[in-house]
N, C-alpha and C. Protein backbone atom coordinates (compact mmCIF):
# COMPACT_ATOMS: atom_id res chain seq x y z
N UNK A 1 29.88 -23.48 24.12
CA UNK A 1 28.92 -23.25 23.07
C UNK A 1 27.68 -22.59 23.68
N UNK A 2 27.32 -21.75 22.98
CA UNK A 2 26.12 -20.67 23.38
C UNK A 2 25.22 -20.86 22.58
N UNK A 3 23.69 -20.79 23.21
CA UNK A 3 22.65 -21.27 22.31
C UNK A 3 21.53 -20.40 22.56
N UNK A 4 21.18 -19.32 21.70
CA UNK A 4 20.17 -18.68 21.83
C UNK A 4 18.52 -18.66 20.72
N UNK A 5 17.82 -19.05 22.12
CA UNK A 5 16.47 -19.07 21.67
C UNK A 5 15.68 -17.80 21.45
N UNK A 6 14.93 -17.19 20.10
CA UNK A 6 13.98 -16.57 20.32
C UNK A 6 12.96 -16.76 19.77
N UNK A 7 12.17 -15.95 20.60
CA UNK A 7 10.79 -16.04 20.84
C UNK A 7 10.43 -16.07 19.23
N UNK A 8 9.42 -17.07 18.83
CA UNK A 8 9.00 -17.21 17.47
C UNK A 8 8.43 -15.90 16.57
N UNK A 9 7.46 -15.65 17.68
CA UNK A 9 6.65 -14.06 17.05
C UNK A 9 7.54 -12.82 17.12
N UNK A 10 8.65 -12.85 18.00
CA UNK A 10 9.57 -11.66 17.70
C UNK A 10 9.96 -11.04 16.33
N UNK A 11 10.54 -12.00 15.44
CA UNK A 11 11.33 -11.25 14.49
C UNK A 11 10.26 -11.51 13.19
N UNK A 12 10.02 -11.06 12.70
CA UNK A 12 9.49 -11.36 11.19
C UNK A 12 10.57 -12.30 10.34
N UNK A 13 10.00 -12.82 9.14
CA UNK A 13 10.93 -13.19 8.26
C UNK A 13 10.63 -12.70 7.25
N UNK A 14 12.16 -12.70 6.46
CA UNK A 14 12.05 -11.88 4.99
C UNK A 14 10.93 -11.59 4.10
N UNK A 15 9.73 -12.78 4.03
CA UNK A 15 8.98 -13.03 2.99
C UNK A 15 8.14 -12.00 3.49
N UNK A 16 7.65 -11.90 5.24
CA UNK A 16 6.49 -11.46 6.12
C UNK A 16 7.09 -9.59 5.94
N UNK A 17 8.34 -9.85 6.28
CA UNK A 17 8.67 -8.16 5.66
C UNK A 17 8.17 -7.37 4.50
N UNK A 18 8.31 -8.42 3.37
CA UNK A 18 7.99 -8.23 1.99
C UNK A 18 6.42 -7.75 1.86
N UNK A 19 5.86 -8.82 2.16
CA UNK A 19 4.22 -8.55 2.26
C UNK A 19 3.84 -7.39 3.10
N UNK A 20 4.70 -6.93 4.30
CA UNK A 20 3.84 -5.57 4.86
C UNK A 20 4.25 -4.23 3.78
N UNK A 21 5.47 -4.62 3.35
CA UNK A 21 6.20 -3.49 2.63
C UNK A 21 5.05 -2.83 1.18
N UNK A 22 4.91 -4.31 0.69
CA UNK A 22 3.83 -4.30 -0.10
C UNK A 22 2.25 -3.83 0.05
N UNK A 23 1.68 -4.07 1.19
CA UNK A 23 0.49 -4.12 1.52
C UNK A 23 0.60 -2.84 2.59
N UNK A 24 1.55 -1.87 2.50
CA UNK A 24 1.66 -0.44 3.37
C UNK A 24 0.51 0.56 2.77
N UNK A 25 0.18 1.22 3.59
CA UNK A 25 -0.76 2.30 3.09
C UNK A 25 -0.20 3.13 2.00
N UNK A 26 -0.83 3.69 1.33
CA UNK A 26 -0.34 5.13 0.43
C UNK A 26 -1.16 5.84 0.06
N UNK A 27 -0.72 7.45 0.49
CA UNK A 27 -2.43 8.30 0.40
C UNK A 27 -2.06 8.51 -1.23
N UNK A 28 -3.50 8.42 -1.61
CA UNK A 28 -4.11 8.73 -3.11
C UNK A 28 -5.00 9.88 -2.99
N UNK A 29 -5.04 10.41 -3.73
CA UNK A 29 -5.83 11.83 -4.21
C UNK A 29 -6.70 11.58 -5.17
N UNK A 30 -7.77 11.74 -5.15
CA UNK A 30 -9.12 11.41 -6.26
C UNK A 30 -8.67 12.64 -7.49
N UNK A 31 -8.39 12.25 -8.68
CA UNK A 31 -7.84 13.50 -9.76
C UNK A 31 -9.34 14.21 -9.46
N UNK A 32 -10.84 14.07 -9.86
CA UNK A 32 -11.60 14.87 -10.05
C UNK A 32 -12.05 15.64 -8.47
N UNK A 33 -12.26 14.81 -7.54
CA UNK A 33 -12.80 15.53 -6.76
C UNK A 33 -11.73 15.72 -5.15
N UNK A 34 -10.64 15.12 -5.44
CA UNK A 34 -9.38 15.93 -4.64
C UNK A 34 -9.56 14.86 -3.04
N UNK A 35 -10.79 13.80 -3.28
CA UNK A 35 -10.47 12.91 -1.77
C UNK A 35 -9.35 12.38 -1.64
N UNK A 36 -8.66 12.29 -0.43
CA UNK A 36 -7.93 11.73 0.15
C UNK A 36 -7.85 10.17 0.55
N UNK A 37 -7.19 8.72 0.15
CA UNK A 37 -7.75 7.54 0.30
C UNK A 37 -6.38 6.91 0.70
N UNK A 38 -6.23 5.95 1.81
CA UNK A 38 -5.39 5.23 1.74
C UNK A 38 -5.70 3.88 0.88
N UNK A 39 -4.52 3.45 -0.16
CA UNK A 39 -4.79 2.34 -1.27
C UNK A 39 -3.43 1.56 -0.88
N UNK A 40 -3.63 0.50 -1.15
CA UNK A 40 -2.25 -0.66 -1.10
C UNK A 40 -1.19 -0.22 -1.74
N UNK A 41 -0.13 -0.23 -1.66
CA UNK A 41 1.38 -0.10 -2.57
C UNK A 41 0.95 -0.96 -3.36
N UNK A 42 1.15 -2.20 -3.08
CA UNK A 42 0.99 -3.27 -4.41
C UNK A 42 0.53 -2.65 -5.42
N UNK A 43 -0.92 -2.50 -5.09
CA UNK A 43 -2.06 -2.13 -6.31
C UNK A 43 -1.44 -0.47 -7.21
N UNK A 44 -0.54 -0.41 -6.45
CA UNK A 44 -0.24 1.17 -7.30
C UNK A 44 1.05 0.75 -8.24
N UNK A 45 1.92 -0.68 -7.25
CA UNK A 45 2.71 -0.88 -8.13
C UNK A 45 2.17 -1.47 -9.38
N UNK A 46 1.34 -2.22 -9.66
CA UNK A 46 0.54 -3.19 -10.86
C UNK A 46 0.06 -1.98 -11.44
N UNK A 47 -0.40 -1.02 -10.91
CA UNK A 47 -1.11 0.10 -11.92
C UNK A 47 -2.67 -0.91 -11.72
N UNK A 48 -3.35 -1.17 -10.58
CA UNK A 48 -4.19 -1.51 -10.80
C UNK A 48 -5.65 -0.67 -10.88
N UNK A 49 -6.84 -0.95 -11.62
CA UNK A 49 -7.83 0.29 -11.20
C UNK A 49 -8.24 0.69 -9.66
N UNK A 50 -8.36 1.99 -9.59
CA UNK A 50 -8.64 2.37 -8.15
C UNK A 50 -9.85 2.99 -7.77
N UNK A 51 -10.65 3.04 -7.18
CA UNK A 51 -12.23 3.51 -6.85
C UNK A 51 -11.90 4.52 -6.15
N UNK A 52 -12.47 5.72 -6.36
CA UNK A 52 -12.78 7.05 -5.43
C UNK A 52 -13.96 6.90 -4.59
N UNK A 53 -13.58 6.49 -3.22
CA UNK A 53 -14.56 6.11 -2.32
C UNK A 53 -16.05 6.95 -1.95
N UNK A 54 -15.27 8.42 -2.56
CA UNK A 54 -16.54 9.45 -2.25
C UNK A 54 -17.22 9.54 -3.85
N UNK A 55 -16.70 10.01 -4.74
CA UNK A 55 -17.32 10.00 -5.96
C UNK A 55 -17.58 8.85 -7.43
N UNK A 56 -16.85 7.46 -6.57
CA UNK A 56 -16.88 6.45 -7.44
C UNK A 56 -16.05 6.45 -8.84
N UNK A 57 -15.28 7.42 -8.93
CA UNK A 57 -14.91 7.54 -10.14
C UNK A 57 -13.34 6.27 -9.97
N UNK A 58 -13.35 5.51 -11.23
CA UNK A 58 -12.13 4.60 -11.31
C UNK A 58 -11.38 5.46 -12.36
N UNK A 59 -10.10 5.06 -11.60
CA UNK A 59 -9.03 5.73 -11.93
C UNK A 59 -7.60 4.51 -12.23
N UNK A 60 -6.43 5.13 -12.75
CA UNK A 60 -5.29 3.98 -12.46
C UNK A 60 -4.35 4.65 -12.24
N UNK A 61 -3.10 4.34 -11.59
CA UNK A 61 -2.36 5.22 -10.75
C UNK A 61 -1.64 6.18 -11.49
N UNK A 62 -1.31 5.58 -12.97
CA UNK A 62 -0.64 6.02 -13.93
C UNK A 62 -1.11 7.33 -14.73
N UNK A 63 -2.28 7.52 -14.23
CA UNK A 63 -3.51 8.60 -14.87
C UNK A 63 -3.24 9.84 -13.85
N UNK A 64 -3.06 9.36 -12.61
CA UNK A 64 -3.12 10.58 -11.58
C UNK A 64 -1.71 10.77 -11.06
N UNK A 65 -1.78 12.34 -11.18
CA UNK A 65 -0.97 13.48 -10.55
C UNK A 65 -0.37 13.50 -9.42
N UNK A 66 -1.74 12.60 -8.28
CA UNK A 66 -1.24 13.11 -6.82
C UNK A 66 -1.44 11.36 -6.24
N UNK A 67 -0.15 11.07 -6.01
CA UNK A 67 0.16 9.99 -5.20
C UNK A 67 1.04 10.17 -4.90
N UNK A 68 0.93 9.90 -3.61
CA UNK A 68 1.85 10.03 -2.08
C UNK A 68 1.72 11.28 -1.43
N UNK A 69 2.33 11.45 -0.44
CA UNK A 69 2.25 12.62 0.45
C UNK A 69 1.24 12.51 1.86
């Protein structure tokens, strides 16, 4: 019988996968003034409101043209 130990912090688990998958960057494009922003996946999956860091304008993902890339 063979018994292998690993190291705790090595492997992720399913749930810890889930949450980075979720919480990955995704570039956003400001519709009016064309900035470039990395925003959470999550928040794009919910369609949540999004702030244009340079011109303040809130937006929701569902409104704009340019996400991803």
């Amino acid at each position: 019988m063979i018994i292998i130990i690993f190291p705790r912090g090595l492997f992720m688990s399913y749930t810890e996968g889930l949450r980075h998958f979720k919480e990955r960057p995704v570039h956003v494009a400001c519709p009016v003034c064309a900035h470039r922003a990395d925003q959470k996946a999550g928040k794009l999956r919910k369609d949540a409101t999004l702030e244009c860091p340079a011109c303040g304008l809130l937006f929701r993902p569902s409104e704009c043209w340019c996400i991803g890339g």
